[in-house]
N, C-alpha and C. Protein backbone atom coordinates (compact mmCIF):
# COMPACT_ATOMS: atom_id res chain seq x y z
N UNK A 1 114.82 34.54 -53.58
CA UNK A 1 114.35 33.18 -53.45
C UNK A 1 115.18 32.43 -52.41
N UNK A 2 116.58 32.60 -52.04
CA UNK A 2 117.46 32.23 -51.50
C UNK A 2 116.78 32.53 -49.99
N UNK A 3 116.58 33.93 -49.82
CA UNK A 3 116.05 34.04 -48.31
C UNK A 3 115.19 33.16 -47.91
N UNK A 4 114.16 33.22 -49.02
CA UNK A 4 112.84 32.59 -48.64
C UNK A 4 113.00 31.19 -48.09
N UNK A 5 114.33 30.51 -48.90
CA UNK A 5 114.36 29.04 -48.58
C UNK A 5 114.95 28.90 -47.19
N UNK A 6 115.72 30.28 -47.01
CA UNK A 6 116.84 30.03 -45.62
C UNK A 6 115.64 30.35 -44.64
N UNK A 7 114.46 31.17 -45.18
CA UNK A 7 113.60 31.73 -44.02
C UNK A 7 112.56 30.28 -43.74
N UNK A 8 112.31 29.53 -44.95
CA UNK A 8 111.37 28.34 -44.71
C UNK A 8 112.39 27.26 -43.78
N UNK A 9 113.67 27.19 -43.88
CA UNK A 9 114.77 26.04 -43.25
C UNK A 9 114.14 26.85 -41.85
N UNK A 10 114.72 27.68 -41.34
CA UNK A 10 114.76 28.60 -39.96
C UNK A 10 113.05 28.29 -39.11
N UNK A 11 111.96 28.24 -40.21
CA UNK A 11 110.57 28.07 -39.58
C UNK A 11 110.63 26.73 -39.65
N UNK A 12 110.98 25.67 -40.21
CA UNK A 12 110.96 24.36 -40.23
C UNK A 12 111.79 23.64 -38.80
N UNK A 13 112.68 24.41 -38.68
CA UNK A 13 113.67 23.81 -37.92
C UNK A 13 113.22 24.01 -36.68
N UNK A 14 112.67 25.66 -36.47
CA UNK A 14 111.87 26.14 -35.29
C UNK A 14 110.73 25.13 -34.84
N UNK A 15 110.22 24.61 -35.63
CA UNK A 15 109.02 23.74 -35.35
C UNK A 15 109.66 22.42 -35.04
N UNK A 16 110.37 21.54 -35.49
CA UNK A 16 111.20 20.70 -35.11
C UNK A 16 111.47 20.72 -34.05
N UNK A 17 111.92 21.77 -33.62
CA UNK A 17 112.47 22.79 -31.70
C UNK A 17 111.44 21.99 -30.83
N UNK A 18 110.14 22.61 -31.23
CA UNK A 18 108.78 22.64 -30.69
C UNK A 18 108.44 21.10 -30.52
N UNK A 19 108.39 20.10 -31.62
CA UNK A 19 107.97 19.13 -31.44
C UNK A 19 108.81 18.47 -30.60
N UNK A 20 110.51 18.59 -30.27
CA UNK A 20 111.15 17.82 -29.45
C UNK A 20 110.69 18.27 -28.56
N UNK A 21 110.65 19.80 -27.82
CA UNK A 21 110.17 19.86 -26.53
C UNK A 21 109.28 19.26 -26.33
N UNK A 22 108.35 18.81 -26.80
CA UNK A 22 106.66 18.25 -26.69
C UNK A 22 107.09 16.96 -26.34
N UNK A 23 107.94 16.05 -27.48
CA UNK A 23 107.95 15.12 -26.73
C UNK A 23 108.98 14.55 -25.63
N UNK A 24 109.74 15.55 -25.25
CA UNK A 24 110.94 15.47 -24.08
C UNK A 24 109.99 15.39 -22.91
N UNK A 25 108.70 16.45 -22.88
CA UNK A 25 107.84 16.50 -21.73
C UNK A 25 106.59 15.62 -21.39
N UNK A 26 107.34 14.24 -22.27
CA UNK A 26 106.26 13.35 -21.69
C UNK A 26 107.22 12.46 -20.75
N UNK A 27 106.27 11.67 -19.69
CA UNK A 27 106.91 10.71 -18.94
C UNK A 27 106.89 9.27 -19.45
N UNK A 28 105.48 9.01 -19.29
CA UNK A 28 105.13 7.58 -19.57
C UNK A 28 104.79 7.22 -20.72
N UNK A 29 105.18 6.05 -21.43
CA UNK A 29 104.76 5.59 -23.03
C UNK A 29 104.56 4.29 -23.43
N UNK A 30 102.84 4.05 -23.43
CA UNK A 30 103.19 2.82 -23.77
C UNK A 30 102.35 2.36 -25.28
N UNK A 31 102.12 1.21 -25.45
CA UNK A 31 100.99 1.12 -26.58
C UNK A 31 99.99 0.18 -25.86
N UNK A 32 99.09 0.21 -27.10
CA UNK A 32 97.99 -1.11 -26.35
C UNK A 32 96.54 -0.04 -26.22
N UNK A 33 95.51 -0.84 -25.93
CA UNK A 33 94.06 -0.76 -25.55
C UNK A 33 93.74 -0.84 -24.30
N UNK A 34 93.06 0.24 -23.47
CA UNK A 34 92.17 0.30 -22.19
C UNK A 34 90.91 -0.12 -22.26
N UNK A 35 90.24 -1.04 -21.75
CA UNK A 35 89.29 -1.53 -21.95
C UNK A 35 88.70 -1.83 -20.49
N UNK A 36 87.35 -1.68 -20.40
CA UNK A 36 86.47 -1.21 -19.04
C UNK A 36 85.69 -1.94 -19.35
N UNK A 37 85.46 -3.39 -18.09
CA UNK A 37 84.27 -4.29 -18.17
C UNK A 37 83.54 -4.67 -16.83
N UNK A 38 82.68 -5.39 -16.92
CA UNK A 38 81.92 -5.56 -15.89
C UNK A 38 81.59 -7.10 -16.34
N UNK A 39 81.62 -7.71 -15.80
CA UNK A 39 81.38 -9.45 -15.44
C UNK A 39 80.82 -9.88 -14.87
N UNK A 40 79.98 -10.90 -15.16
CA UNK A 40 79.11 -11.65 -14.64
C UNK A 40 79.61 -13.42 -14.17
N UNK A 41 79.93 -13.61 -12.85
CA UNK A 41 81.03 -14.71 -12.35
C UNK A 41 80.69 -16.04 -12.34
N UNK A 42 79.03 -16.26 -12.87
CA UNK A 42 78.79 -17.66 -13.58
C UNK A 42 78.41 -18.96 -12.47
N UNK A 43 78.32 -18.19 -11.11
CA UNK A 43 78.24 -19.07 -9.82
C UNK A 43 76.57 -18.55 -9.76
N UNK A 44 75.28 -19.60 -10.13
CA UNK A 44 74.10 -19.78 -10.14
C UNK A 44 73.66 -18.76 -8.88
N UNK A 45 74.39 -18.95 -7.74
CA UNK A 45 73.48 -17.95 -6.64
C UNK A 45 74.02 -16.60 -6.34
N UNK A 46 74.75 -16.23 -6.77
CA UNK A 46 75.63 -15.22 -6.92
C UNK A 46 74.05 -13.75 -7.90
N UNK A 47 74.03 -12.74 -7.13
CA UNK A 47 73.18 -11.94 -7.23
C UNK A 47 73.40 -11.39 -8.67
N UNK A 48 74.40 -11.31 -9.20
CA UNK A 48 74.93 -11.29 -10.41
C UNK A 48 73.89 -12.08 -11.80
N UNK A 49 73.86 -12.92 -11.30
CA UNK A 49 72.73 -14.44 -12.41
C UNK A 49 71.58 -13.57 -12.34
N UNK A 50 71.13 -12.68 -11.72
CA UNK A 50 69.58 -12.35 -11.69
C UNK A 50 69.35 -11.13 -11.63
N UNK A 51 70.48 -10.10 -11.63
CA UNK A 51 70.31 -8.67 -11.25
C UNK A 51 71.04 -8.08 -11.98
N UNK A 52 70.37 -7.49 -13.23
CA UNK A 52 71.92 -6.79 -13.96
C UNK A 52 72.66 -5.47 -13.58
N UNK A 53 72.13 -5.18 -12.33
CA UNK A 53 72.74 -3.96 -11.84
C UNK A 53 73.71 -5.15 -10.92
N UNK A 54 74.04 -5.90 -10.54
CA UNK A 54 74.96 -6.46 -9.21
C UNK A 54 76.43 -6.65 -10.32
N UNK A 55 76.51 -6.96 -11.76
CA UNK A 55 77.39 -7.42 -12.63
C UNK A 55 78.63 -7.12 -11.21
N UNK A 56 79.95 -7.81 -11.60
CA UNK A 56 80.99 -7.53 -10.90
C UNK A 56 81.78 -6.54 -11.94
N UNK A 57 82.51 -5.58 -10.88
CA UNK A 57 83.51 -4.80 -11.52
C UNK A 57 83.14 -3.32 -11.31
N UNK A 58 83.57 -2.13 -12.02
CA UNK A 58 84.65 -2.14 -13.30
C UNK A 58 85.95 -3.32 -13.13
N UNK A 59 86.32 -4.01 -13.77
CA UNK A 59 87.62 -4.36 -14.16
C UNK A 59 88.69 -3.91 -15.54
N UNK A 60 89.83 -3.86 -15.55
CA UNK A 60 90.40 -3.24 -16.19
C UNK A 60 91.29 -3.57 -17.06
N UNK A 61 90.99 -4.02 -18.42
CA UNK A 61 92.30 -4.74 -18.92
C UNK A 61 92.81 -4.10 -20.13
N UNK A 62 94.34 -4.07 -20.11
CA UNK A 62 95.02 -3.13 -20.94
C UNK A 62 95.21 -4.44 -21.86
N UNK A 63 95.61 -4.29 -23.17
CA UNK A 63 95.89 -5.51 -24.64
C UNK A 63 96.60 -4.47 -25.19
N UNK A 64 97.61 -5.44 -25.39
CA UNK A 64 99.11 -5.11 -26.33
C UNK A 64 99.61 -6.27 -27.19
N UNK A 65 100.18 -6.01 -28.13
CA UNK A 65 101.23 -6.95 -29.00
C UNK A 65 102.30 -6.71 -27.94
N UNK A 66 102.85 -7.99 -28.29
CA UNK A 66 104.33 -8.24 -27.29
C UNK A 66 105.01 -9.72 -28.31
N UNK A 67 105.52 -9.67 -28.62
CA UNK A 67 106.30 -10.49 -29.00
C UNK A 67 105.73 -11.55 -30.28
N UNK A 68 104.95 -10.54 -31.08
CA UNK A 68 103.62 -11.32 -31.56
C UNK A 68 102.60 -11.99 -31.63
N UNK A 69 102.59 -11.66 -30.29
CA UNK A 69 101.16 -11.92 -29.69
C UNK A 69 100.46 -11.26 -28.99
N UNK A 70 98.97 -11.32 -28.87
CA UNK A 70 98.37 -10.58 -27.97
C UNK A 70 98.30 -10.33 -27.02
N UNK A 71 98.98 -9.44 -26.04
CA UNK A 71 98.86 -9.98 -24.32
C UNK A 71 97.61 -9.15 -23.84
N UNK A 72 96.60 -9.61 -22.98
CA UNK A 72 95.88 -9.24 -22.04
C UNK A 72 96.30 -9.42 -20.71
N UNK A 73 95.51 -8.05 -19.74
CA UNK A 73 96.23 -8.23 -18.45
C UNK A 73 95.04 -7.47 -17.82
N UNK A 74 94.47 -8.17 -16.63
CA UNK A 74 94.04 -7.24 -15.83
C UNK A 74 94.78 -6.01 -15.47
N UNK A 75 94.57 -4.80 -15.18
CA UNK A 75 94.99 -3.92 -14.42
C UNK A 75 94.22 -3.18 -12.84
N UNK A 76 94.57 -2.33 -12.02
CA UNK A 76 93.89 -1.98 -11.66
C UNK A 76 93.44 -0.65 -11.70
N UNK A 77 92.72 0.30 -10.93
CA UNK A 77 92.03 1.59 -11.29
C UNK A 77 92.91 2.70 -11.40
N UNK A 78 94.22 2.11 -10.72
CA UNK A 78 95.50 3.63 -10.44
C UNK A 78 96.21 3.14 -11.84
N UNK A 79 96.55 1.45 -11.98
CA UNK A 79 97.58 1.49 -12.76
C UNK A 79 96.67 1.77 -14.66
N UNK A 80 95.24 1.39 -14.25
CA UNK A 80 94.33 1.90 -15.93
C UNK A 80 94.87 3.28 -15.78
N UNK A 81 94.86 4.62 -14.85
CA UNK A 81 94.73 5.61 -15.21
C UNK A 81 95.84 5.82 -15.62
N UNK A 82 96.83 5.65 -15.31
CA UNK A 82 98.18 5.49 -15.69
C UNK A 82 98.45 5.16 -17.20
N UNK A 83 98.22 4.40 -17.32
CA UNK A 83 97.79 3.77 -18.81
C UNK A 83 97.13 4.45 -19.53
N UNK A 84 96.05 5.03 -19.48
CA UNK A 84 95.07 5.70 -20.30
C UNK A 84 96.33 6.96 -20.80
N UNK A 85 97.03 7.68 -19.93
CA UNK A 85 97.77 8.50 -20.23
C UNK A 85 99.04 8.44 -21.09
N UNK A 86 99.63 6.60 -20.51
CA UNK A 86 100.58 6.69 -21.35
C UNK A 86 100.51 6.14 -23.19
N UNK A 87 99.57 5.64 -22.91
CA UNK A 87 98.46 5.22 -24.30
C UNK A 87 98.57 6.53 -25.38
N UNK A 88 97.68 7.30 -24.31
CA UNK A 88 97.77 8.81 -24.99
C UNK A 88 98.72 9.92 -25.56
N UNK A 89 99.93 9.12 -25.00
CA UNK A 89 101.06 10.19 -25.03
C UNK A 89 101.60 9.20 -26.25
N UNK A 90 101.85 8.07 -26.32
CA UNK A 90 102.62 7.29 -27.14
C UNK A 90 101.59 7.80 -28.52
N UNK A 91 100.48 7.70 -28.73
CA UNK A 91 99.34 8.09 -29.85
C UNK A 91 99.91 9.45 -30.36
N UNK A 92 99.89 10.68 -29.36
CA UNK A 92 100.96 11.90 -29.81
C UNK A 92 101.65 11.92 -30.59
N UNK A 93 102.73 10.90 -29.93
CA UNK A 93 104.57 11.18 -30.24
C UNK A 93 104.20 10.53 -31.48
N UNK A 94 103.46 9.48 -32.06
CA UNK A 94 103.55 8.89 -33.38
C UNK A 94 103.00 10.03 -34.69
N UNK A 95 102.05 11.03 -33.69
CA UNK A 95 101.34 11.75 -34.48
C UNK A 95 102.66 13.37 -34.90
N UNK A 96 103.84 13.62 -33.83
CA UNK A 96 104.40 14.68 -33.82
C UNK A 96 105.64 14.09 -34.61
N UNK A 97 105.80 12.40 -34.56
CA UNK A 97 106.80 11.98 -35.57
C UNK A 97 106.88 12.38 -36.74
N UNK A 98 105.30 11.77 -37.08
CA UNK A 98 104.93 12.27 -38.56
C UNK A 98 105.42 13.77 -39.11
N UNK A 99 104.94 14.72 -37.71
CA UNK A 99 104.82 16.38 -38.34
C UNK A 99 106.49 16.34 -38.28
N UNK A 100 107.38 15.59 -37.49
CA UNK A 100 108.73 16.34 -37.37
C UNK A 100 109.24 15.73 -39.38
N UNK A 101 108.87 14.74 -39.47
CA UNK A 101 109.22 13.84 -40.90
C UNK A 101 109.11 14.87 -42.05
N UNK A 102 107.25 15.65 -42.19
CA UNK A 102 107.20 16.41 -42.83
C UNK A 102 108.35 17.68 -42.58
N UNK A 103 108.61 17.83 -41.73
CA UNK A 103 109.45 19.14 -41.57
C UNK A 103 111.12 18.80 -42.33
N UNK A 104 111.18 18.13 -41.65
CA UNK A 104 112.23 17.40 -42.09
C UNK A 104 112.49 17.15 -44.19
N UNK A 105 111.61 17.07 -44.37
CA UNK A 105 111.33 16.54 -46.20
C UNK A 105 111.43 18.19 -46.60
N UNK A 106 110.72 19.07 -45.46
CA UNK A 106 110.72 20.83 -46.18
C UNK A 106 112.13 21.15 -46.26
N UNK A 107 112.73 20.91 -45.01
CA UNK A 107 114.52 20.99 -45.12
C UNK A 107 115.58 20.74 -45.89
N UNK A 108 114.95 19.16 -46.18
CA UNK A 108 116.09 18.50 -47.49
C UNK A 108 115.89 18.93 -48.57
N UNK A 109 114.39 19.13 -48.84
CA UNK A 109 114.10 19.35 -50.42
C UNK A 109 114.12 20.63 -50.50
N UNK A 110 113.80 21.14 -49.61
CA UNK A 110 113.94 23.29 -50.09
C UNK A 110 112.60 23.46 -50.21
N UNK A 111 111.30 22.52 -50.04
CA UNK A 111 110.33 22.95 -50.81
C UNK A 111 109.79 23.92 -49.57
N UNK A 112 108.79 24.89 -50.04
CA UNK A 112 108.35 26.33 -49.81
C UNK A 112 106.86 25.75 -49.47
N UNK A 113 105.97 24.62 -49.81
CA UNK A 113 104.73 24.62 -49.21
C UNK A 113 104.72 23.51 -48.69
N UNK A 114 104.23 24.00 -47.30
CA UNK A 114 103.70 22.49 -46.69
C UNK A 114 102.73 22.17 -46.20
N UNK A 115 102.39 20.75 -46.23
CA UNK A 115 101.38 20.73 -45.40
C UNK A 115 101.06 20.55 -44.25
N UNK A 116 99.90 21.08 -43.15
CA UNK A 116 100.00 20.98 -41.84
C UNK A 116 99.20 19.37 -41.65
């Protein structure tokens, strides 16, 4: 029984390994919402008022909490893609936190089943 627990510490810890590399190999991290709109600019002769293919845009605005509040921000098309990624990576690391936590609870407690 003794092995088994030293052999479950050794696979726990191994995976721990795994999840730091994962998240050592990200660059960018942020939080917040990408959001993709098209606008209509409210000036009567503007081709926009009468053509719903003319709408203006894509425009690009990322929304975050910041200081307890909501911030909105335009962005533009290099710095959205940018964003979309680091959005994505921060969503990860919260998700590989979790798995390192569980690993972590298999370690302290000794327990033998876990869940993925």
């Amino acid at each position: 029984m003794t092995q088994d627990m030293d052999k479950n510490t050794r696979d726990a810890s191994r995976r721990i390994g795994q999840i730091k590399a994962r998240i050592a190999g990200m660059d960018l991290v942020c939080s917040g919402t990408l959001m993709e709109r098209k606008k209509k600019c409210g000036r009567p002769n503007c081709r926009c008022a009468s053509d719903p293919d003319a709408i203006h845009g894509p425009y690009y605005e990322w929304n975050r909490w910041k200081g307890g509040r909501l911030v909105h921000r335009v962005v533009s098309r290099e710095q959205a893609g940018m964003l979309a990624g680091a959005i994505a990576n921060q969503r990860e690391i919260k998700d590989l936190l979790r798995q390192w936590e569980r690993e972590t609870e298999a370690i302290v407690l000794g327990d033998r089943k876990r869940k993925s």
